[in-house]
N, C-alpha and C. Protein backbone atom coordinates (compact mmCIF):
# COMPACT_ATOMS: atom_id res chain seq x y z
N UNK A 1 -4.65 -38.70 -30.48
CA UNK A 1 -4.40 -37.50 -31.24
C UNK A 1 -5.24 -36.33 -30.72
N UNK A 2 -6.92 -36.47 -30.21
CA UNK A 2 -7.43 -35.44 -29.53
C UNK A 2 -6.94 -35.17 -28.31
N UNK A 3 -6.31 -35.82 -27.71
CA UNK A 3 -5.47 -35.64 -26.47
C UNK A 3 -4.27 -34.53 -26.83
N UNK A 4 -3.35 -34.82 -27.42
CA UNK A 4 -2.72 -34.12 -27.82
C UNK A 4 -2.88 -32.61 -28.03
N UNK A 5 -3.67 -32.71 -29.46
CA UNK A 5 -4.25 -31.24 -29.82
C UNK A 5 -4.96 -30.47 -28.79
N UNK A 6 -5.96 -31.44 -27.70
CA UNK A 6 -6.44 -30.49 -26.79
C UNK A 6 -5.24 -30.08 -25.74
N UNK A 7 -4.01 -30.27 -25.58
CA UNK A 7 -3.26 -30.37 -24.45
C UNK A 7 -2.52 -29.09 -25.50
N UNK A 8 -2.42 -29.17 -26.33
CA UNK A 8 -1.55 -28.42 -26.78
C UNK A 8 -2.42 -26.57 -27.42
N UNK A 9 -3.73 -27.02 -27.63
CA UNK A 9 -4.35 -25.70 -27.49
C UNK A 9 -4.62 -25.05 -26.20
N UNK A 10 -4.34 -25.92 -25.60
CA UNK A 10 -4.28 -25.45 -23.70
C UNK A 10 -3.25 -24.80 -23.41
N UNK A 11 -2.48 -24.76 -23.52
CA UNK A 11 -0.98 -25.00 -23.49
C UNK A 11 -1.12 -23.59 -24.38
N UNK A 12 -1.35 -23.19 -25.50
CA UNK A 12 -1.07 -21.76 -26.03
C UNK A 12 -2.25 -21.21 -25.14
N UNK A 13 -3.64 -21.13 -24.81
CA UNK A 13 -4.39 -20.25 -23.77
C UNK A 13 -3.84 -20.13 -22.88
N UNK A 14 -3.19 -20.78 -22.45
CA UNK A 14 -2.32 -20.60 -20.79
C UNK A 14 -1.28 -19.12 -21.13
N UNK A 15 -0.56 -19.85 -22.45
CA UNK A 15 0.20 -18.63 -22.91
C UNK A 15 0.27 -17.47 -23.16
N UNK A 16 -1.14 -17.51 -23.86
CA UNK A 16 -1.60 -15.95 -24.29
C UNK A 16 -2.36 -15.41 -23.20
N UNK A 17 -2.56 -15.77 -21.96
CA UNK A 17 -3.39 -15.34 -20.91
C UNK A 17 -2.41 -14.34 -20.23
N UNK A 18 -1.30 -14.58 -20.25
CA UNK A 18 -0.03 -14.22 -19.70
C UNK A 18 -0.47 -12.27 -19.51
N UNK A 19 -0.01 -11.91 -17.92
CA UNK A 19 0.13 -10.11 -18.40
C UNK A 19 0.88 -9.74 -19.02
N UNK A 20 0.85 -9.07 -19.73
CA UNK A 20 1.52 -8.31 -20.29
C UNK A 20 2.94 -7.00 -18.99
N UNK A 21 4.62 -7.42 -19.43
CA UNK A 21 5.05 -6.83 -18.20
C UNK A 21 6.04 -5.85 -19.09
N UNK A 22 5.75 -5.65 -20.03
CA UNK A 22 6.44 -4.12 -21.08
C UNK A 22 6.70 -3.19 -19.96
N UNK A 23 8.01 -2.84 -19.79
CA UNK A 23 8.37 -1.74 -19.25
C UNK A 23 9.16 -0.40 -20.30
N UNK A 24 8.55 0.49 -20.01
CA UNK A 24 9.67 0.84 -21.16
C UNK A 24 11.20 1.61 -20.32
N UNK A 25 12.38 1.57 -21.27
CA UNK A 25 13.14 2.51 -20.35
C UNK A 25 13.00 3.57 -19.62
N UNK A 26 11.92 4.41 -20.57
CA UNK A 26 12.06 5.89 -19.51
C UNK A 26 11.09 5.64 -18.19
N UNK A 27 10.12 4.59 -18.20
CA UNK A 27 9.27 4.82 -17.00
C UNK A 27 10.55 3.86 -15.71
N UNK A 28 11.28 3.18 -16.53
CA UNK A 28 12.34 2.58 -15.33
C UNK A 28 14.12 3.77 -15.29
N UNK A 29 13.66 4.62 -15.71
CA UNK A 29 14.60 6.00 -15.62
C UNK A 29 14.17 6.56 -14.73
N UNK A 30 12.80 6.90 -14.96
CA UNK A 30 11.77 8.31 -14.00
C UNK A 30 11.45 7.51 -12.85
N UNK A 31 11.49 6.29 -12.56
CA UNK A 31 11.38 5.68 -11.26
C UNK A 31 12.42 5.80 -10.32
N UNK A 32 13.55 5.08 -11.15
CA UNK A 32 14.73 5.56 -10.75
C UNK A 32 15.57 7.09 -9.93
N UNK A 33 15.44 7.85 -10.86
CA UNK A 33 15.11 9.26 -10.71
C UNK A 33 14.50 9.26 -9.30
N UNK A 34 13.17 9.32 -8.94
CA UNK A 34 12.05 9.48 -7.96
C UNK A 34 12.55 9.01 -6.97
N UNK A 35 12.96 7.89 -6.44
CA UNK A 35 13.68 6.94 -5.28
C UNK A 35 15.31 7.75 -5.26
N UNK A 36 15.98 7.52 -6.28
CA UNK A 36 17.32 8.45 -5.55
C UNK A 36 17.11 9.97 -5.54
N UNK A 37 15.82 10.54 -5.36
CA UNK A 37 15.71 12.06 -4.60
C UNK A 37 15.02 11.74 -3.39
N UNK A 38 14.41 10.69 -3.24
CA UNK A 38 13.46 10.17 -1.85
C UNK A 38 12.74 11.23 -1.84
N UNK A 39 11.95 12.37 -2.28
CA UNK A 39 10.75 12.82 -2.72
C UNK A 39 10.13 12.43 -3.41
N UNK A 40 8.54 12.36 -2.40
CA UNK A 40 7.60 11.77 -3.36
C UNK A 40 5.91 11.64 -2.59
N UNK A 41 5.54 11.42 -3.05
CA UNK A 41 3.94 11.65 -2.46
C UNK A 41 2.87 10.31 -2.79
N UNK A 42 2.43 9.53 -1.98
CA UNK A 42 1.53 8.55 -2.66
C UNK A 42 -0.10 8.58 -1.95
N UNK A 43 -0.84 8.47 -3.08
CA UNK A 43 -2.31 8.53 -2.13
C UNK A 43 -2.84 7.32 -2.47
N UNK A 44 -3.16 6.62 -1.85
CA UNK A 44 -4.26 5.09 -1.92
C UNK A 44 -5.43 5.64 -2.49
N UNK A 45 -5.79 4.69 -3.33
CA UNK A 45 -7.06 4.40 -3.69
C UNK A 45 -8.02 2.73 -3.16
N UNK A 46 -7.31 2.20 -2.71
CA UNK A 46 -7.66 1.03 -2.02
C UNK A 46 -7.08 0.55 -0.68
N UNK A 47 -7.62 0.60 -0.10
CA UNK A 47 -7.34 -0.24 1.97
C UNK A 47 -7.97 -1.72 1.43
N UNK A 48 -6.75 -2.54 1.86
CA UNK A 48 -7.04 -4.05 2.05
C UNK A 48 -6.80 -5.10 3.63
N UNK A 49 -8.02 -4.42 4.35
CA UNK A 49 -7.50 -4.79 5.35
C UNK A 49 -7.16 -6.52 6.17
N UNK A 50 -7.24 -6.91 6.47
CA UNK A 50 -7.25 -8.24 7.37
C UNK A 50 -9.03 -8.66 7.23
N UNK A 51 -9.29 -9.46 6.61
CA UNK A 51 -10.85 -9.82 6.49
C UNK A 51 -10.95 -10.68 8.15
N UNK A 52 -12.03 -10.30 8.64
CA UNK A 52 -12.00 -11.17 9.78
C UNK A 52 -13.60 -10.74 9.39
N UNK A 53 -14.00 -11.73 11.26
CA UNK A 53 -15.47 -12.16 11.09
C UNK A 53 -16.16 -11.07 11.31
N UNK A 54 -15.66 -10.03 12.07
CA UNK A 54 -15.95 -8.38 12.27
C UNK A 54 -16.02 -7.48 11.19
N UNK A 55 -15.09 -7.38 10.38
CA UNK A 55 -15.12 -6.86 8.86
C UNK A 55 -16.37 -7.79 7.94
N UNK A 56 -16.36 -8.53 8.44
CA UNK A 56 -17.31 -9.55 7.42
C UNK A 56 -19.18 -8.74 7.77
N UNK A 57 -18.85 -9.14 9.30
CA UNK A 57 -20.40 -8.23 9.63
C UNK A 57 -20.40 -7.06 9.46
N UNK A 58 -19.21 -5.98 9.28
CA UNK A 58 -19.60 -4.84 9.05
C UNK A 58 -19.82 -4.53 7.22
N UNK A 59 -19.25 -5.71 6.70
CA UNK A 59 -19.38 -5.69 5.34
C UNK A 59 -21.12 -5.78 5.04
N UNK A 60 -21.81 -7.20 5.46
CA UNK A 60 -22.88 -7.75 5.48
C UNK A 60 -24.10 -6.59 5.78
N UNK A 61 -23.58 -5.37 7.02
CA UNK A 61 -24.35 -4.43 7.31
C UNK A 61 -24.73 -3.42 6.29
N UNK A 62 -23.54 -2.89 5.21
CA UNK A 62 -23.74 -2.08 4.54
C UNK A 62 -23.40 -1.00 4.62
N UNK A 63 -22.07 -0.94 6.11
CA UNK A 63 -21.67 -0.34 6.64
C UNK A 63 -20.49 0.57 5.72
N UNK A 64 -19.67 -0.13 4.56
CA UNK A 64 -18.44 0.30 3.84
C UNK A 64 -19.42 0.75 2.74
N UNK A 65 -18.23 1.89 2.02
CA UNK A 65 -18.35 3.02 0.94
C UNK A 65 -18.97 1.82 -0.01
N UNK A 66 -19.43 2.62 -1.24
CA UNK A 66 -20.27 2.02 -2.50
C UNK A 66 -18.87 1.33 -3.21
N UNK A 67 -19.12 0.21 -3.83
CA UNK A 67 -18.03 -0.56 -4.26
C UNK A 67 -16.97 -1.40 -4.18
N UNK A 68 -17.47 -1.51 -2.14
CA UNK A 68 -16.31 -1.80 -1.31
C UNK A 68 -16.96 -3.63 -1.07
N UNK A 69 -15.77 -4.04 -0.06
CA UNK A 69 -16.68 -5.32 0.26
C UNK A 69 -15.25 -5.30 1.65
N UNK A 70 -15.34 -6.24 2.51
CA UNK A 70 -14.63 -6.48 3.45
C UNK A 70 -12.95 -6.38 3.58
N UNK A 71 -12.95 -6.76 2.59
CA UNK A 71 -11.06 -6.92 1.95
C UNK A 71 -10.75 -5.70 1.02
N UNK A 72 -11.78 -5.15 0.70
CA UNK A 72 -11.19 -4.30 -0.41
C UNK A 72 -12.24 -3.05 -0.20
N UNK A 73 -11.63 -1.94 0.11
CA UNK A 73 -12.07 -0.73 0.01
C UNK A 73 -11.72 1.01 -0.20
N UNK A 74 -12.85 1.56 -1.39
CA UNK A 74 -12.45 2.29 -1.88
C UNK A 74 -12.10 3.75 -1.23
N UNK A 75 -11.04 4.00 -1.76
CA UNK A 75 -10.89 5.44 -1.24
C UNK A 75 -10.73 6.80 -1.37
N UNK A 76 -11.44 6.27 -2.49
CA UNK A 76 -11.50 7.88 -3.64
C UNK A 76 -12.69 8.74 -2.81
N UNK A 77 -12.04 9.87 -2.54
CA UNK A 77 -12.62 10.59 -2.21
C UNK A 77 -12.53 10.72 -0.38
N UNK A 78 -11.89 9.89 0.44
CA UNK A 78 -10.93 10.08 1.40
C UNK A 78 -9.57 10.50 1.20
N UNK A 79 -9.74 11.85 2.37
CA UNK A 79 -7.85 12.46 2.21
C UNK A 79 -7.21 11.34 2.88
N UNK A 80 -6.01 11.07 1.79
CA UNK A 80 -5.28 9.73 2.73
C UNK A 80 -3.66 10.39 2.05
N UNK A 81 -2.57 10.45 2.72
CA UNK A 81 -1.12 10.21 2.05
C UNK A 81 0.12 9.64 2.54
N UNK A 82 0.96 9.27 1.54
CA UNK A 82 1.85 8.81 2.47
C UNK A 82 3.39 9.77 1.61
N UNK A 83 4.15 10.32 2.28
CA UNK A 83 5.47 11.27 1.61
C UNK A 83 6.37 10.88 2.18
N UNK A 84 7.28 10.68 1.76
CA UNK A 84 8.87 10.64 1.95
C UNK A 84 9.64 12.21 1.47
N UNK A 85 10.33 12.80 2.49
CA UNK A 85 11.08 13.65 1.84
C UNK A 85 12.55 13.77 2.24
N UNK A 86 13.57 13.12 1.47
CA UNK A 86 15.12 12.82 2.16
C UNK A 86 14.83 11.68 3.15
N UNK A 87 14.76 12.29 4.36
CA UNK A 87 15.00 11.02 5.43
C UNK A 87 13.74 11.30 6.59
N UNK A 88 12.50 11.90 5.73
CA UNK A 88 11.79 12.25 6.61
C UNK A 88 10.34 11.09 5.99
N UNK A 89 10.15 10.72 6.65
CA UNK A 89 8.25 10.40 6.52
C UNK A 89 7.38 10.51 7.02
N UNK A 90 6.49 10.58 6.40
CA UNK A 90 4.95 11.39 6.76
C UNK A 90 3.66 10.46 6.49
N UNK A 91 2.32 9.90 6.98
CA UNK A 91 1.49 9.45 6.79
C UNK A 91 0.11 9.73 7.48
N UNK A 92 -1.14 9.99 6.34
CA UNK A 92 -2.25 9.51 7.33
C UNK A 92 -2.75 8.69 6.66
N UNK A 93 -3.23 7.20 6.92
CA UNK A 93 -3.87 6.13 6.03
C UNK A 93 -5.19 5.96 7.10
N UNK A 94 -6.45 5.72 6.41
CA UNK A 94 -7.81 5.80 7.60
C UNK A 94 -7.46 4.09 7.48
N UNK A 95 -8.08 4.11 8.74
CA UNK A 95 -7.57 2.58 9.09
C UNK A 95 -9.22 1.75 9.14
N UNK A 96 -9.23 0.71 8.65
CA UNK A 96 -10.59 -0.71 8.64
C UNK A 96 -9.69 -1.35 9.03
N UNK A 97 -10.49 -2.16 10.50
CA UNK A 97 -9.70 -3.07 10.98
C UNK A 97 -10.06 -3.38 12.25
N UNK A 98 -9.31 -4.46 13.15
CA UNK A 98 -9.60 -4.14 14.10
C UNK A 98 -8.45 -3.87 15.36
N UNK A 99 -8.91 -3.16 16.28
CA UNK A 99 -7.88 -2.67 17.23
C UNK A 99 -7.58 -4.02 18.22
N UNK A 100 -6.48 -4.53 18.24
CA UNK A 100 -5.75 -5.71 19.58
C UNK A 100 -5.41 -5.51 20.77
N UNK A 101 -5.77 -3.92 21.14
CA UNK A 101 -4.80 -3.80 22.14
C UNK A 101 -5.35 -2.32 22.68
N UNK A 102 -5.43 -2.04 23.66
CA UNK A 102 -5.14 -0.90 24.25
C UNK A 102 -6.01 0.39 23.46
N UNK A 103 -6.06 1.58 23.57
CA UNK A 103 -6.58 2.64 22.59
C UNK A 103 -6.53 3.70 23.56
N UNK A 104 -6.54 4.95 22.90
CA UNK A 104 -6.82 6.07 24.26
C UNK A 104 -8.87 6.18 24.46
N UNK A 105 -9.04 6.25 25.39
CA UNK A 105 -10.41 6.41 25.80
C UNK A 105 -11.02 7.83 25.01
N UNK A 106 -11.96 7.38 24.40
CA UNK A 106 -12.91 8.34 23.34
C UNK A 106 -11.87 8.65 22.31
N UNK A 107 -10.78 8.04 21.94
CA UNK A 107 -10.18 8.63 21.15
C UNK A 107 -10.71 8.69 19.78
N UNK A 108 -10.51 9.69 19.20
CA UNK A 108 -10.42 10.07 17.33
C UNK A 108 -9.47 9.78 16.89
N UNK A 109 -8.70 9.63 17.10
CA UNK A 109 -6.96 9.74 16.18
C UNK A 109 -7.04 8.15 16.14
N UNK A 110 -7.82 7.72 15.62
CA UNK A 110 -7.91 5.84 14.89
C UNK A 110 -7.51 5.22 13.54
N UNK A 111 -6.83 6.87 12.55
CA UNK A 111 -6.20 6.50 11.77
C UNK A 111 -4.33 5.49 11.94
N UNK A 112 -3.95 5.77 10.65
CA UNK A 112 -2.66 5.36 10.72
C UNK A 112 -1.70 6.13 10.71
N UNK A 113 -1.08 7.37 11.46
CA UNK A 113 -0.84 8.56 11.47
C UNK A 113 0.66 8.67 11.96
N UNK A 114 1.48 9.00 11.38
CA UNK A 114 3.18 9.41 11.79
C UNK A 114 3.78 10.07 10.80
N UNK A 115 4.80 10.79 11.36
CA UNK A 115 5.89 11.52 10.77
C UNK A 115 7.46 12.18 12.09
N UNK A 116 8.38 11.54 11.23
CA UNK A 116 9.66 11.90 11.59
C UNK A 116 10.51 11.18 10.90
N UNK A 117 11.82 10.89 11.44
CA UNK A 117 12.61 9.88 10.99
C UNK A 117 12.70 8.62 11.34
N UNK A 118 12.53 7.51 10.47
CA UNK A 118 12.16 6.43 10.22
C UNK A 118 13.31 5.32 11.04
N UNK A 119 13.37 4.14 11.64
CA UNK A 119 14.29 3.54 12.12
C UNK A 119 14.42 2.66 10.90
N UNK A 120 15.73 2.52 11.05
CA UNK A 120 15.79 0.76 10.23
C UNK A 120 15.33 1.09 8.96
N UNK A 121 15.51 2.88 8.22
CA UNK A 121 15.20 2.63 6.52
C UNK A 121 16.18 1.93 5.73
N UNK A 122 15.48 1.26 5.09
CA UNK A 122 16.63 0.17 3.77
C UNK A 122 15.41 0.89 2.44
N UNK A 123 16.05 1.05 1.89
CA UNK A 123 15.85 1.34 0.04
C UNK A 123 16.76 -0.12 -0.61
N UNK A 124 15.72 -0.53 -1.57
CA UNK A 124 16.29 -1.69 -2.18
C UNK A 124 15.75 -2.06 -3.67
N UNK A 125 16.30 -1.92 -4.94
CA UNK A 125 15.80 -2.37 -5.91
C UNK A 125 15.38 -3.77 -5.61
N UNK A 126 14.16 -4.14 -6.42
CA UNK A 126 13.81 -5.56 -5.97
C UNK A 126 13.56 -6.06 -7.42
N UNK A 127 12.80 -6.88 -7.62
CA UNK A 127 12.94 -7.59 -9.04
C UNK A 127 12.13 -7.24 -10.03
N UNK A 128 12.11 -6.98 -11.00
CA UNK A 128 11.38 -6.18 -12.35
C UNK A 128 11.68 -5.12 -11.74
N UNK A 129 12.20 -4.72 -11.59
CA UNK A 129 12.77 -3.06 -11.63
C UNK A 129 11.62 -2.05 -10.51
N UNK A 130 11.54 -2.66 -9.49
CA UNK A 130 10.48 -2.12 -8.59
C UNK A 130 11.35 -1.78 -7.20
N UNK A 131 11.14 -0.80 -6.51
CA UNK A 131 11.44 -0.49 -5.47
C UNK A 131 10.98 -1.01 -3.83
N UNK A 132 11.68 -1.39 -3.13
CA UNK A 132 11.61 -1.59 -2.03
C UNK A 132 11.95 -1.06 -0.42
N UNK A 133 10.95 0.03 -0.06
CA UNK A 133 11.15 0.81 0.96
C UNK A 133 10.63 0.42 2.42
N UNK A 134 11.82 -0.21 2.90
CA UNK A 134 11.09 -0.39 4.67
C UNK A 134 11.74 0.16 5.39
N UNK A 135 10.86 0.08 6.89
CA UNK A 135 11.32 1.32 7.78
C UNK A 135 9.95 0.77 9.07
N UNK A 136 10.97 1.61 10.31
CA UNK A 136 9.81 0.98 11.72
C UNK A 136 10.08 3.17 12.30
N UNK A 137 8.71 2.92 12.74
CA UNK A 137 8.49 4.13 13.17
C UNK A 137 6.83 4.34 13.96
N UNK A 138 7.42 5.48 15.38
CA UNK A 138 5.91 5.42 16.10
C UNK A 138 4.92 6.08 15.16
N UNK A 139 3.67 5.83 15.99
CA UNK A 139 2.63 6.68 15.65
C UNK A 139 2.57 7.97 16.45
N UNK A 140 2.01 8.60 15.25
CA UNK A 140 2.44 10.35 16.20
C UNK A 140 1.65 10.76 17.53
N UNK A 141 0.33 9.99 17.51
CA UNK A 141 -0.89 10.19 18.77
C UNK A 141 -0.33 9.62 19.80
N UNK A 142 0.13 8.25 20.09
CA UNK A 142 0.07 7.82 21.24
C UNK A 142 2.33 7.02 21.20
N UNK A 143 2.34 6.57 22.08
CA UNK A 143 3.71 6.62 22.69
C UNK A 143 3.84 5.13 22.48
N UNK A 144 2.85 4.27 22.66
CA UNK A 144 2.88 2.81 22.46
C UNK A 144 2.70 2.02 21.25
N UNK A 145 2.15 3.07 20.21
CA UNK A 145 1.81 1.83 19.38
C UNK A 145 3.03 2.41 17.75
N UNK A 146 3.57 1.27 17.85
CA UNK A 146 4.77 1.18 16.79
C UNK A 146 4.67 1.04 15.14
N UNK A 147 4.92 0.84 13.83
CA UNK A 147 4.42 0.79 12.42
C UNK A 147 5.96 0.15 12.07
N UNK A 148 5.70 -1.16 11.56
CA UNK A 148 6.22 -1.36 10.44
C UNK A 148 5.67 -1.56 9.30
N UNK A 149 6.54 -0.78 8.06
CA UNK A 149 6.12 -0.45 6.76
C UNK A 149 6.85 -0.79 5.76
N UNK A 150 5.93 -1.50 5.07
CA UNK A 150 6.89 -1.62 3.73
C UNK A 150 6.16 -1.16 2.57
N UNK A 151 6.99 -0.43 1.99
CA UNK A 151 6.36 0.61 0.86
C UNK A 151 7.30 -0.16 -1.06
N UNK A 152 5.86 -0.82 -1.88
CA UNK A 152 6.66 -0.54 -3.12
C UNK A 152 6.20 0.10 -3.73
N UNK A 153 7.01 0.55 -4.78
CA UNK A 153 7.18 1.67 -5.96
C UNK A 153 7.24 0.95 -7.41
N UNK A 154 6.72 0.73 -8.20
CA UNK A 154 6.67 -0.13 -9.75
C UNK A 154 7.29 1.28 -10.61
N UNK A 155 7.44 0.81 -11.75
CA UNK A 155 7.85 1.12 -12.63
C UNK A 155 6.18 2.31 -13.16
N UNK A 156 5.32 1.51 -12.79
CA UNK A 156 4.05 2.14 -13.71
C UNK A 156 3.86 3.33 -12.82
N UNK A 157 4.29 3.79 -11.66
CA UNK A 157 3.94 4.47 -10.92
C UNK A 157 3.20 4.06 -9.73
N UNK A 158 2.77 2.68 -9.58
CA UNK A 158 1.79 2.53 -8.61
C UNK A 158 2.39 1.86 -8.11
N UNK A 159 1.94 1.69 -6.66
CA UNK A 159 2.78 1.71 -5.48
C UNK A 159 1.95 0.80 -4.45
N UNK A 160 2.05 0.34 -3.34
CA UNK A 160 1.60 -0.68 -2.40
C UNK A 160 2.06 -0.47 -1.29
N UNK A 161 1.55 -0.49 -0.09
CA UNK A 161 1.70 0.43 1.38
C UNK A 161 1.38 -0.94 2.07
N UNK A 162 2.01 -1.92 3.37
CA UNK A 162 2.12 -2.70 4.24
C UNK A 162 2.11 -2.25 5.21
N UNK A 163 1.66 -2.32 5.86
CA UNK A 163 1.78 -1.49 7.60
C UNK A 163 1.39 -2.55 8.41
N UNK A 164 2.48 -2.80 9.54
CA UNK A 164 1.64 -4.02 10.96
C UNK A 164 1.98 -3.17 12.04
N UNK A 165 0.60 -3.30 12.50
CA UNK A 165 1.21 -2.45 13.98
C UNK A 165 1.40 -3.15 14.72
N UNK A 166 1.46 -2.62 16.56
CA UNK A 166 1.67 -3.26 17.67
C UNK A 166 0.16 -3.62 17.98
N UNK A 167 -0.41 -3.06 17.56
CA UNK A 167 -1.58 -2.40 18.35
C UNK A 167 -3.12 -3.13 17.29
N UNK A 168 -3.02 -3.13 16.11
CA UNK A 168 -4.04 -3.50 15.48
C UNK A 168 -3.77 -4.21 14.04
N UNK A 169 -4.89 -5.01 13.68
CA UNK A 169 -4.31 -5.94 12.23
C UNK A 169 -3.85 -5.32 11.21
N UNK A 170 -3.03 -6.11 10.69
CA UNK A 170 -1.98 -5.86 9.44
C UNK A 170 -3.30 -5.15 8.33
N UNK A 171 -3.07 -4.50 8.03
CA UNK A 171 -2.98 -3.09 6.12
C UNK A 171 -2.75 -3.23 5.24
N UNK A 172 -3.36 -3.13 3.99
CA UNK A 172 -2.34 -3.19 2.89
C UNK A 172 -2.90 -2.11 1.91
N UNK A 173 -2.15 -0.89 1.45
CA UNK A 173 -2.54 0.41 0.79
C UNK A 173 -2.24 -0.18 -0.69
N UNK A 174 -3.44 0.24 -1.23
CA UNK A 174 -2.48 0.28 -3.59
C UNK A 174 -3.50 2.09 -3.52
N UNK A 175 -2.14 2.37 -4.40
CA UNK A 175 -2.38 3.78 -5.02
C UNK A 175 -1.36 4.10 -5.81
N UNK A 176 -1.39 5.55 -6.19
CA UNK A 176 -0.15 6.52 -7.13
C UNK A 176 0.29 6.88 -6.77
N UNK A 177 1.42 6.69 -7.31
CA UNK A 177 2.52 7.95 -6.98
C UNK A 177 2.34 9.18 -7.20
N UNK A 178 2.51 10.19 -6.68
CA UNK A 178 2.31 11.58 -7.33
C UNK A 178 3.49 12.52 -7.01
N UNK A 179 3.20 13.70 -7.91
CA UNK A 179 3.94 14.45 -7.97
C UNK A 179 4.29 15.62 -6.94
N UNK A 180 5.64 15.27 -6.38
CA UNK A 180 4.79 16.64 -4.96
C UNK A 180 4.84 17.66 -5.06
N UNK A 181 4.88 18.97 -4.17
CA UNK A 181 4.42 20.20 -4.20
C UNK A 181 5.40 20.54 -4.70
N UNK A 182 6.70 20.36 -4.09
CA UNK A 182 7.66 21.35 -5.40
C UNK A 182 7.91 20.81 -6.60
N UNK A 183 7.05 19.70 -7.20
CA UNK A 183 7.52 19.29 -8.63
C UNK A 183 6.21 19.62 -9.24
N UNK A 184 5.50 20.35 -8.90
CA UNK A 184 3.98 20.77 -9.54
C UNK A 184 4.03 21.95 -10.30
């Protein structure tokens, strides 16, 4: 019988642990809305890059912003964005990570940096009512190194940025959506 009762008060904690996934209609209207104008503006507040043993020592050094740790770092207070406008996209994401390949000599331009038209865009509702935006496109500095991206869009407004390059380890952006210049 204590078997039981403990299996079964387990069994409701499991339950009530649950997130909470309330959407209401209008925030899955105004999402909606946002994706069929393909204007839109998103800024990260977090870079999740590829933890390796290099990120680990530069973690260990004391080297990343206050709050950060190897996998996860903050970016409040770095200019970072990523825009879609119609069939155009635009990005600068600062890149943690490490480079695989090639680089221009003394270069600066070590962010994640492009804008034009995107190859291979697909727009796709995906499940709970969240958006799914991918697309392959160069980087604007150099001629060799390529971006695929996959961008989602939630219902709450917040959004998640994938990027793998040719050239250096896989990215992963969380931030907001925002409102862009002509909807201000």
């Amino acid at each position: 019988m204590k078997r039981f009762v403990f299996f079964i008060s387990m069994i409701f904690v499991l339950f009530s642990c649950a997130s909470s996934k309330n959407v209401t209609q209008a925030e899955i209207d105004n999402l909606n809305a946002l994706i069929e104008s393909k204007t839109f503006e998103i800024e990260a507040e977090w870079a999740e890059p590829m933890v390796t043993n290099a990120m680990a020592q530069i973690a260990n050094a004391g080297l990343l912003p206050i709050g950060s740790n190897a996998g996860n770092i903050n970016l409040v207070g770095n200019s970072n964005f990523f825009k879609m406008k119609k069939d155009t996209v635009a990005a600068y994401l600062p890149y943690f990570g490490e480079r695989q390949a090639g680089g221009s000599y003394g270069g600066t331009d070590i962010g994640i940096e492009f804008e034009g038209v995107p190859k291979d865009l697909v727009v796709s509702e995906d499940k709970e009512n969240s958006y799914k935006i991918s697309f392959k496109i160069k980087d604007k500095n150099t001629t060799t190194e390529n971006y695929n991206v996959i961008v989602r869009v939630y219902p709450s407004l917040s959004s998640t940025i994938y990027v793998n390059s040719t050239q250096k380890n896989s990215i992963r952006y969380r931030g907001k959506v925002l409102k862009t210049s002509e909807e201000k």
